[in-house]
N, C-alpha and C. Protein backbone atom coordinates (compact mmCIF):
# COMPACT_ATOMS: atom_id res chain seq x y z
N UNK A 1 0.85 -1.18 0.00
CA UNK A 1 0.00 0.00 0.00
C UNK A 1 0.89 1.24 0.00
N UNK A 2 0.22 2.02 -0.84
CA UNK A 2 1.58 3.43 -0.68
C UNK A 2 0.86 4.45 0.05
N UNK A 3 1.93 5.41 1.16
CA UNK A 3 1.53 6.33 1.72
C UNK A 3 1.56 7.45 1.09
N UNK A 4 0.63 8.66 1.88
CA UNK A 4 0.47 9.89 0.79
C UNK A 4 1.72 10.32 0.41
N UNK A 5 3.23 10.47 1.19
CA UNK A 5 4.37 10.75 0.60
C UNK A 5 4.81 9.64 -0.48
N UNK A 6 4.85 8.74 -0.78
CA UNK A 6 4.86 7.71 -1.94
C UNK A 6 4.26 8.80 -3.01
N UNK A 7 2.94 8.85 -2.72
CA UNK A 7 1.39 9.00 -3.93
C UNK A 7 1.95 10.46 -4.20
N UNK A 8 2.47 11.47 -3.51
CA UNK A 8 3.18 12.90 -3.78
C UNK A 8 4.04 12.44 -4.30
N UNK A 9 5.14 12.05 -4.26
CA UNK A 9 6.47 11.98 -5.47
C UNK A 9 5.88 11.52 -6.60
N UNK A 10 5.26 10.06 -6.64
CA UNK A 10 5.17 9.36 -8.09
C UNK A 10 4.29 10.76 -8.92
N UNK A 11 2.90 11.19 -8.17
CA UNK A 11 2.93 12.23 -8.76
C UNK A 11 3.73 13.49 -9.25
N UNK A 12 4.02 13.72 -8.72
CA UNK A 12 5.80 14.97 -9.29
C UNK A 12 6.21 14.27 -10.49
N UNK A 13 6.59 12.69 -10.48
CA UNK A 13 7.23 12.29 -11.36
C UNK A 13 6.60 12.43 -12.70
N UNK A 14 5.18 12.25 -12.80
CA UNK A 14 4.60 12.04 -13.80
C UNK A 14 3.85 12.83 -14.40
N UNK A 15 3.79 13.90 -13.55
CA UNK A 15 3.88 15.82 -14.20
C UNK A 15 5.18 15.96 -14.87
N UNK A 16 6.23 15.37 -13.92
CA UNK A 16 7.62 15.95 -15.09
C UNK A 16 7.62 15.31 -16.33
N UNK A 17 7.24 13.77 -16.28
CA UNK A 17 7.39 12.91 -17.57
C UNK A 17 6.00 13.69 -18.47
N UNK A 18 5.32 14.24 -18.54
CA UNK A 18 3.87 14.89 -19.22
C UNK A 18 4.49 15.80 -19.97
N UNK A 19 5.17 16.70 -18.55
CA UNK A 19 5.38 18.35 -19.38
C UNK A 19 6.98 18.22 -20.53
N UNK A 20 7.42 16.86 -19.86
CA UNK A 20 9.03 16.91 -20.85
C UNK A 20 8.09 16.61 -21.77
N UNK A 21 6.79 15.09 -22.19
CA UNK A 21 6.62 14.91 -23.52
C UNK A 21 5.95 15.74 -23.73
N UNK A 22 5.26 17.48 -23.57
CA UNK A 22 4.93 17.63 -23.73
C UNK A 22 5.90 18.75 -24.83
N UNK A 23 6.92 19.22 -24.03
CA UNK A 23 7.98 20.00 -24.94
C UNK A 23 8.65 19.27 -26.02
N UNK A 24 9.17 17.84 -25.99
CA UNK A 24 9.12 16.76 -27.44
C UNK A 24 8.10 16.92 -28.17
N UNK A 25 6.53 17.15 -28.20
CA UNK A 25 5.70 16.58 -29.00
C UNK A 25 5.55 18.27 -29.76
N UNK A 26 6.16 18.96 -29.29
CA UNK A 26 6.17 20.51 -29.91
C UNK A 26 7.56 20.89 -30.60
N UNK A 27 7.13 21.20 -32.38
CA UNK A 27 7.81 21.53 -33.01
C UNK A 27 9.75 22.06 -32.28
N UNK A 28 10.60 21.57 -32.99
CA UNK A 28 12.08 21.85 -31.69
C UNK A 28 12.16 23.32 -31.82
N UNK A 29 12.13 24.11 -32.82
CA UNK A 29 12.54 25.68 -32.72
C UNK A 29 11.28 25.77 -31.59
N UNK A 30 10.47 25.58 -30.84
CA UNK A 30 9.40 26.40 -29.85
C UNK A 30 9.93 25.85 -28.64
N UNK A 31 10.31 24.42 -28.46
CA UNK A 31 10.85 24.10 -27.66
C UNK A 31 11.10 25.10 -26.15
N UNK A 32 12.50 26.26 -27.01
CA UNK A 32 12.67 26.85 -25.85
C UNK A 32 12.20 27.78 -25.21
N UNK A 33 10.93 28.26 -25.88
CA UNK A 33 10.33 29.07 -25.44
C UNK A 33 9.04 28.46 -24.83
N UNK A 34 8.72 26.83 -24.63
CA UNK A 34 7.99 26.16 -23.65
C UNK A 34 8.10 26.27 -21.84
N UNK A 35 7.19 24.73 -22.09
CA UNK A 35 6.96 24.66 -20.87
C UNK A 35 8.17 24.39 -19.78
N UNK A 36 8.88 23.85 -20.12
CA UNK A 36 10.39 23.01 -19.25
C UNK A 36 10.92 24.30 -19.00
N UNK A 37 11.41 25.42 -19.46
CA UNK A 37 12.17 26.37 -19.37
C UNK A 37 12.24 26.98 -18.04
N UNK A 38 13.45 26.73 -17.26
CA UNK A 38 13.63 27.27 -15.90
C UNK A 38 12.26 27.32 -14.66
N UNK A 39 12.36 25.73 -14.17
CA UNK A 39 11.27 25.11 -13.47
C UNK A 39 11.93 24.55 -12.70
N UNK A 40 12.09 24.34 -11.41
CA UNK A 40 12.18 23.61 -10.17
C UNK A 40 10.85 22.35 -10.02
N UNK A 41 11.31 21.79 -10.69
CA UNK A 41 10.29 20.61 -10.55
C UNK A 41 10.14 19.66 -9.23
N UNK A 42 10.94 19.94 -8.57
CA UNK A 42 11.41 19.57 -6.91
C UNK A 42 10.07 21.05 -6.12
N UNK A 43 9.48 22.07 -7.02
CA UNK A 43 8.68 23.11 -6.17
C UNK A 43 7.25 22.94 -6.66
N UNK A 44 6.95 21.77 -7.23
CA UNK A 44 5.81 21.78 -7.90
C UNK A 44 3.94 21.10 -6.98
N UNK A 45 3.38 22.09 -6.75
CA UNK A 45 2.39 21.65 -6.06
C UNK A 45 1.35 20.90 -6.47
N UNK A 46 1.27 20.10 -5.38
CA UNK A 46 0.49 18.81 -6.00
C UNK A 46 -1.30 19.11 -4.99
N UNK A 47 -1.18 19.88 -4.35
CA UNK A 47 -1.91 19.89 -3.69
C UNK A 47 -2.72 21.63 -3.17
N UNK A 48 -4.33 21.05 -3.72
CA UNK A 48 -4.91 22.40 -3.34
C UNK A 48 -4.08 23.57 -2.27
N UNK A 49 -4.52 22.97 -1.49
CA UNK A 49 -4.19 23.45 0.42
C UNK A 49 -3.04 23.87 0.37
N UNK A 50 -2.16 23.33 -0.63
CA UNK A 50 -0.61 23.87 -0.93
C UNK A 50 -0.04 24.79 -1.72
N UNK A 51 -1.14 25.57 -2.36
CA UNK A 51 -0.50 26.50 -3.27
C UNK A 51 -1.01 28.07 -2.50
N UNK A 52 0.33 28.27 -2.90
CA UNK A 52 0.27 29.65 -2.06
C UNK A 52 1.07 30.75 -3.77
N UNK A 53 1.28 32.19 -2.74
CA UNK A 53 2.02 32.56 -4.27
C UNK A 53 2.91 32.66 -4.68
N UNK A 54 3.68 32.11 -4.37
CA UNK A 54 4.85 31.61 -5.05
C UNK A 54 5.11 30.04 -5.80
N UNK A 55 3.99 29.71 -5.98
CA UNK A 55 4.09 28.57 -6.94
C UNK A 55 3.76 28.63 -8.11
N UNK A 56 5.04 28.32 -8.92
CA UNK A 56 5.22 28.11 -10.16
C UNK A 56 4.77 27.12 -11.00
N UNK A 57 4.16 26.06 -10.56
CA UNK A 57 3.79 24.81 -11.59
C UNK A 57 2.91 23.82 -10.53
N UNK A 58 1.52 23.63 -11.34
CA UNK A 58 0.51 23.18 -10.33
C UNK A 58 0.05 22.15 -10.95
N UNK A 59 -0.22 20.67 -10.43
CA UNK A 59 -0.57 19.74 -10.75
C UNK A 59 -1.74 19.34 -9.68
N UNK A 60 -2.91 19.46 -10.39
CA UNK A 60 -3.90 18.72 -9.83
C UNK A 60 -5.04 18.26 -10.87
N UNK A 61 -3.98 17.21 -11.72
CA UNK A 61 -4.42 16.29 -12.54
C UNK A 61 -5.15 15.27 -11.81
N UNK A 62 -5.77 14.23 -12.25
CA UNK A 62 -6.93 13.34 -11.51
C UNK A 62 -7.06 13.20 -9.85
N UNK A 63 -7.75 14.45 -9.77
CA UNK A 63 -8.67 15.03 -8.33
C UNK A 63 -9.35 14.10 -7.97
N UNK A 64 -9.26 13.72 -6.80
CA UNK A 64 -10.63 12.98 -5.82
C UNK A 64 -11.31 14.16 -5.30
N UNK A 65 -12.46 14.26 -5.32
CA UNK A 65 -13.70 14.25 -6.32
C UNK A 65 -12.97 15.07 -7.04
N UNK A 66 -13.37 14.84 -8.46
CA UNK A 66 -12.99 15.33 -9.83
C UNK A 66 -13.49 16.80 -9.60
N UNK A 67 -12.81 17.61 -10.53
CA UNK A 67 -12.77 18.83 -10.18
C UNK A 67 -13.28 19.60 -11.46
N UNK A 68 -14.42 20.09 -10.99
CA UNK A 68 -15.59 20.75 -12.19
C UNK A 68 -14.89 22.14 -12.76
N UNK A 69 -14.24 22.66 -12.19
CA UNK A 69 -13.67 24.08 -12.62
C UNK A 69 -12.21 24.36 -12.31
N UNK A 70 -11.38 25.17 -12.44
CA UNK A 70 -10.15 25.68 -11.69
C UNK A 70 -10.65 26.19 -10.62
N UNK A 71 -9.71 25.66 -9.64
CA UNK A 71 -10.22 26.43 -8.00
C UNK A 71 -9.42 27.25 -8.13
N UNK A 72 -10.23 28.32 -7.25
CA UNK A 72 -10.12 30.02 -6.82
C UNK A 72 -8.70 30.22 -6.49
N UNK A 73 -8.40 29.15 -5.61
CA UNK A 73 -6.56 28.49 -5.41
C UNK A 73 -6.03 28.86 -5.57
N UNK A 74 -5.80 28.77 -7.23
CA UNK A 74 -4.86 28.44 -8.36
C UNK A 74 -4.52 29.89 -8.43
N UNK A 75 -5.72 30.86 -8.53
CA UNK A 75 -5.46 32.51 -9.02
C UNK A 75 -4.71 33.39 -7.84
N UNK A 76 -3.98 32.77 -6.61
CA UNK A 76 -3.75 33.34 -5.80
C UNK A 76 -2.03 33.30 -6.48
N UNK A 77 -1.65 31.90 -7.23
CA UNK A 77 -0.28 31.74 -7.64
C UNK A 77 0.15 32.69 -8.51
N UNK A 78 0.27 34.27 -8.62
CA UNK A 78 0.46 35.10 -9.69
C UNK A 78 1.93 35.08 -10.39
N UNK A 79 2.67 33.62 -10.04
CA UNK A 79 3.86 33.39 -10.21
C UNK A 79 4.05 31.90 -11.51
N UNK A 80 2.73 31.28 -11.32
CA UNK A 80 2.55 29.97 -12.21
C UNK A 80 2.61 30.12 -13.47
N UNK A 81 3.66 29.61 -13.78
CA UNK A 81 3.76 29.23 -15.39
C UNK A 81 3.09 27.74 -16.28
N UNK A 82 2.69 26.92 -15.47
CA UNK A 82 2.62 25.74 -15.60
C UNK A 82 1.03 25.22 -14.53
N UNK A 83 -0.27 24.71 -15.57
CA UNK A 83 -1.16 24.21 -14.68
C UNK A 83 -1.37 23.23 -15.59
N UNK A 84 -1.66 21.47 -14.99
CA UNK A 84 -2.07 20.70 -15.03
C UNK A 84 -3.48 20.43 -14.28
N UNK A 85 -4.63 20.55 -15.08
CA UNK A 85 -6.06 20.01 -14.83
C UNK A 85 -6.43 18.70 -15.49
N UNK A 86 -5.35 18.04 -16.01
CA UNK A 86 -5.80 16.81 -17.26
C UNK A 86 -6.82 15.66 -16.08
N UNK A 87 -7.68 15.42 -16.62
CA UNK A 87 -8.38 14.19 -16.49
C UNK A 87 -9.53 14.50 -15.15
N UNK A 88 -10.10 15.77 -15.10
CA UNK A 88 -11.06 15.77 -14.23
C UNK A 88 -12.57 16.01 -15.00
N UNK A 89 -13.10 16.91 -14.55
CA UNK A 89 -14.11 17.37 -15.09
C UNK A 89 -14.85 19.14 -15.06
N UNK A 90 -13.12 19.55 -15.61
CA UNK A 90 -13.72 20.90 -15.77
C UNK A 90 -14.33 21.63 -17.40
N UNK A 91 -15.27 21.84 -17.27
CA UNK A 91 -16.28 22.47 -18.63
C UNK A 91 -16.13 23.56 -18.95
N UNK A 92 -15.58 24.33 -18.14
CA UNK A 92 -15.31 26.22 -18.54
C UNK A 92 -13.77 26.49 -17.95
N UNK A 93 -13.33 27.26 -17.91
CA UNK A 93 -12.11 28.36 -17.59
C UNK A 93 -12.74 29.26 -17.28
N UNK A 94 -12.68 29.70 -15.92
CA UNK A 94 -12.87 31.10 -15.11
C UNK A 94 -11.99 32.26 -15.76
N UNK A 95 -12.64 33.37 -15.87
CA UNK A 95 -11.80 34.50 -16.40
C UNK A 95 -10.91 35.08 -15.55
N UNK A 96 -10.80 34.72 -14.63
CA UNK A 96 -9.45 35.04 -13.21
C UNK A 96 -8.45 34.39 -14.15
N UNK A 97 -8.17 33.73 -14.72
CA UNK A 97 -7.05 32.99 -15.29
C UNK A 97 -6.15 34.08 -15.75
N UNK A 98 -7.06 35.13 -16.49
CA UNK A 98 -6.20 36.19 -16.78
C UNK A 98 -5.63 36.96 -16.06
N UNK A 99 -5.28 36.82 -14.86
CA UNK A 99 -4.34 37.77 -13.38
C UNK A 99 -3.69 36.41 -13.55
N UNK A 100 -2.96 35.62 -13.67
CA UNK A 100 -2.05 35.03 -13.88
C UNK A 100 -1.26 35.12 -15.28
N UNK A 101 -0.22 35.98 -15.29
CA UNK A 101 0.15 36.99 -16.32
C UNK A 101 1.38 35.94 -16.67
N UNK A 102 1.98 35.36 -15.77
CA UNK A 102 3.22 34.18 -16.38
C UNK A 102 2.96 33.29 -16.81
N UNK A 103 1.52 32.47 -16.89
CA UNK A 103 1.13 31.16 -17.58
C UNK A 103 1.68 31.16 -18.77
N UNK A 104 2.23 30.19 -18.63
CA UNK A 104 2.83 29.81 -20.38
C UNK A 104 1.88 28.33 -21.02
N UNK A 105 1.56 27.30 -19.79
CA UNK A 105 1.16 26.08 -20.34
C UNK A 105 -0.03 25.83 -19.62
N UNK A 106 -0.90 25.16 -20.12
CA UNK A 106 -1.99 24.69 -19.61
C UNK A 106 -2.22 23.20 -20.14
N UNK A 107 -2.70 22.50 -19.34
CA UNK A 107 -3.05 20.76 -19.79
C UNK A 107 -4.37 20.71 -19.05
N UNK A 108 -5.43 20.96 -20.32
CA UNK A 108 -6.97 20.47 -20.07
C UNK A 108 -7.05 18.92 -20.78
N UNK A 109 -6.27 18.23 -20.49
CA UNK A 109 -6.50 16.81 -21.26
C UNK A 109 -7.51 15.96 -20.58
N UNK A 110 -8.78 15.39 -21.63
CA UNK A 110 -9.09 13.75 -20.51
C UNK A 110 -10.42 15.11 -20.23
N UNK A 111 -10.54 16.38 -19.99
CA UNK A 111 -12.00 17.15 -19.56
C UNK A 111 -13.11 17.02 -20.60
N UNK A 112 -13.52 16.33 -20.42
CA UNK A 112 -14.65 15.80 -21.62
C UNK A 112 -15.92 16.42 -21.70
N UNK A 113 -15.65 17.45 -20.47
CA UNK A 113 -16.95 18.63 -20.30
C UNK A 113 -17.05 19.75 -20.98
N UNK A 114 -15.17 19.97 -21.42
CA UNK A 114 -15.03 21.13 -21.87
C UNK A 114 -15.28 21.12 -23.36
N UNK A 115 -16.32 22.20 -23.84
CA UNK A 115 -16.50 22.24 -24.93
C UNK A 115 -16.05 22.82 -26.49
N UNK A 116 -15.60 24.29 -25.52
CA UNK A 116 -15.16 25.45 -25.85
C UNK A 116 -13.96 25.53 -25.19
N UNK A 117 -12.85 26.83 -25.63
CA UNK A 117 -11.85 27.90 -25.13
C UNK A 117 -12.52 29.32 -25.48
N UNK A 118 -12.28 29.94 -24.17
CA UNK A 118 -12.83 31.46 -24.15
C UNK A 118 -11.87 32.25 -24.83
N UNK A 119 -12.62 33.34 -25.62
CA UNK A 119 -12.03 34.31 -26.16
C UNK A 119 -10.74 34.54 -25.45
N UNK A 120 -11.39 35.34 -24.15
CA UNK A 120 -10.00 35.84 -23.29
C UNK A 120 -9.10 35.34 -22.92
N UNK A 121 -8.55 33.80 -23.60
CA UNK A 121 -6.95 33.12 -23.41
C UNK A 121 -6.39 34.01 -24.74
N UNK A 122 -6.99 34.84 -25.41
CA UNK A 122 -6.07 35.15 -26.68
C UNK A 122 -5.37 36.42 -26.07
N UNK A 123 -6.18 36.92 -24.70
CA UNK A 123 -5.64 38.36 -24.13
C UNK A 123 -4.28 37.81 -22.79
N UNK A 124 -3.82 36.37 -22.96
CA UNK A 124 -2.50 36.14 -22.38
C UNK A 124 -1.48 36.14 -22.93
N UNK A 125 -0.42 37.14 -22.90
CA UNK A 125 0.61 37.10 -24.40
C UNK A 125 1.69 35.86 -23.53
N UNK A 126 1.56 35.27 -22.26
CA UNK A 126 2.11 34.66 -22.30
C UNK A 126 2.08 32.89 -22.29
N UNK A 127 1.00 33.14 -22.74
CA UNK A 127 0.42 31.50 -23.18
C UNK A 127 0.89 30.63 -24.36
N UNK A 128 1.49 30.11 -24.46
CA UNK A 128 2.03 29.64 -25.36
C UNK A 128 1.40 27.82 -25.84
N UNK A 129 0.93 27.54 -24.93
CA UNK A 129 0.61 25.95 -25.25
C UNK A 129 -0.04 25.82 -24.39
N UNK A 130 -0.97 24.74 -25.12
CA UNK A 130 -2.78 24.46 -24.46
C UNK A 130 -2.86 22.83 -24.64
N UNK A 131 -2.67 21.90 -23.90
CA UNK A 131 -2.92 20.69 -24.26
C UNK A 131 -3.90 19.90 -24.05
N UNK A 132 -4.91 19.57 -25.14
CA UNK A 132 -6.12 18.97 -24.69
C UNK A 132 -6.47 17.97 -25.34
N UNK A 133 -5.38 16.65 -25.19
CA UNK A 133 -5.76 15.31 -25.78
C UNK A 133 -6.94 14.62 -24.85
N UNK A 134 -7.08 13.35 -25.46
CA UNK A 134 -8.28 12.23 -24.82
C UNK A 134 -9.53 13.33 -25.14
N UNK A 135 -9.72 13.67 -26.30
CA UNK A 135 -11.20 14.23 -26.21
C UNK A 135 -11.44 14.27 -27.41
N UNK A 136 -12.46 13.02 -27.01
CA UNK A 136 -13.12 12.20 -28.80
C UNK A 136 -13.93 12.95 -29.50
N UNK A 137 -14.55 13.69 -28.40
CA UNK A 137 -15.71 14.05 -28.75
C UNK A 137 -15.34 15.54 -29.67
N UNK A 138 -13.95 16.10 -29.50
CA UNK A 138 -13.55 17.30 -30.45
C UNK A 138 -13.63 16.59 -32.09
N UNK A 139 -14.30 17.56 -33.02
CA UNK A 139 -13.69 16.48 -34.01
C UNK A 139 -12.23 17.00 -35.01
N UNK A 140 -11.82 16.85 -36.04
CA UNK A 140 -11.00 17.23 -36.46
C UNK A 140 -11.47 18.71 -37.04
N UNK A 141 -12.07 19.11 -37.94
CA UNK A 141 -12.74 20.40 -37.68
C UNK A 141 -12.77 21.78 -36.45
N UNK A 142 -13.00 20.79 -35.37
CA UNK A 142 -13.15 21.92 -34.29
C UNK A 142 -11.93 22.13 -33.75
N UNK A 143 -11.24 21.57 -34.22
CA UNK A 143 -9.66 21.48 -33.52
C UNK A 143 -8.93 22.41 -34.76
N UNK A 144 -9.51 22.27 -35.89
CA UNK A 144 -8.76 23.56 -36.48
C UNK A 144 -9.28 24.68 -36.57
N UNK A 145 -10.55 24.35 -36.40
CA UNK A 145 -11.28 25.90 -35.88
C UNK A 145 -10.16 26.93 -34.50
N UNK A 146 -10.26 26.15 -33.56
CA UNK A 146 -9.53 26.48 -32.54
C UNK A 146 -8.28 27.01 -32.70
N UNK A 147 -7.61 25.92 -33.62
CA UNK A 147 -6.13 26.62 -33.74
C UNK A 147 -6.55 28.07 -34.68
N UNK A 148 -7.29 28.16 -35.43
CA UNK A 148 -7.31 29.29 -36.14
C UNK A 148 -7.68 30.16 -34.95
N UNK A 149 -8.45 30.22 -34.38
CA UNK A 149 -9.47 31.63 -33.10
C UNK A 149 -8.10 31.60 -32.35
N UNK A 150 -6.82 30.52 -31.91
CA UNK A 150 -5.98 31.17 -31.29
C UNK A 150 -4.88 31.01 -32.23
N UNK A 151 -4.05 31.41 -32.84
CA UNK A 151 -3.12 31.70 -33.98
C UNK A 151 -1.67 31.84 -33.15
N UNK A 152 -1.65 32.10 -31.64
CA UNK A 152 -0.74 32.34 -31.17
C UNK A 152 -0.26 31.09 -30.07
N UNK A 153 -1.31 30.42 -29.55
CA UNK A 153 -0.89 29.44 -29.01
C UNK A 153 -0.68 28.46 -30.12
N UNK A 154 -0.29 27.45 -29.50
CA UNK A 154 0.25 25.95 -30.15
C UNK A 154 -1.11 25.12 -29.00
N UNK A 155 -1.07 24.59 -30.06
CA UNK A 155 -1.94 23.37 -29.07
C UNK A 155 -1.75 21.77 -29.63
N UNK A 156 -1.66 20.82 -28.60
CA UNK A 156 -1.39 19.39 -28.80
C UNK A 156 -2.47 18.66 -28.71
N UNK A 157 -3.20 18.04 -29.62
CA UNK A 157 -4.47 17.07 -29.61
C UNK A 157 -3.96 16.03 -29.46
């Protein structure tokens, strides 16, 4: 049986193994202007109750109980470059997202609620990549719709 310090590292580990394939699966000239770029992955919060503001990279990928929205939390980190939501059940993006002015990456993967991206991710100049695989239900169409409405992010299906 593993204890919650076990279940905290393997998680760390497998945010780092996500966000490295996530900088591989993106063209190499963008590379360095991704997600990996000067991250303490040893500072990465895995846990609501744990983010305060000075956290830079937030993982609260598959939530017990699954997690319908970004918590209020998250907008206190005005330092985060890096949020992992993959595999819960959030359907919208709160417009607080935009007071987080360093986001560079986001991973909505596996949210099968979400239907849409709001206008106002195009008003983050520092967003650079949006990853929202496991979602059947996008079809190929709406996924280039998307890349067209954002022209400036990159996004990974």
């Amino acid at each position: 049986m593993f204890n919650q310090k076990k279940v905290k590292i393997m998680k760390k580990f497998i945010c780092i193994c996500s966000f490295i394939a996530l900088a591989l699966t993106v063209n190499a000239q963008n590379v360095d202007s991704l997600c990996c770029q000067n991250v303490d992955f040893y500072l990465m919060t895995t846990e609501i109750s744990e983010i305060d503001s000075t956290s830079t990279m937030i993982d609260l990928s598959m939530q017990t109980p699954k997690l319908t929205t970004i918590p209020q939390e998250v907008f206190v980190a005005k330092n985060v470059k890096f949020i992992n939501v993959s595999f819960n059940r959030v359907g919208t993006i709160p417009e607080a997202i935009k007071d987080l002015k360093e986001l560079q990456c986001i991973d909505l993967s596996g949210n099968h609620y979400l239907n849409k991206l709001p206008d106002f991710l195009k008003d983050m100049p520092n967003l650079k990549v949006i990853k929202i695989t496991d979602l059947a239900e996008w079809s190929a169409e709406k996924k280039e719709s998307v890349k067209k409405q954002f022209p400036n992010i990159t996004f990974i299906f």
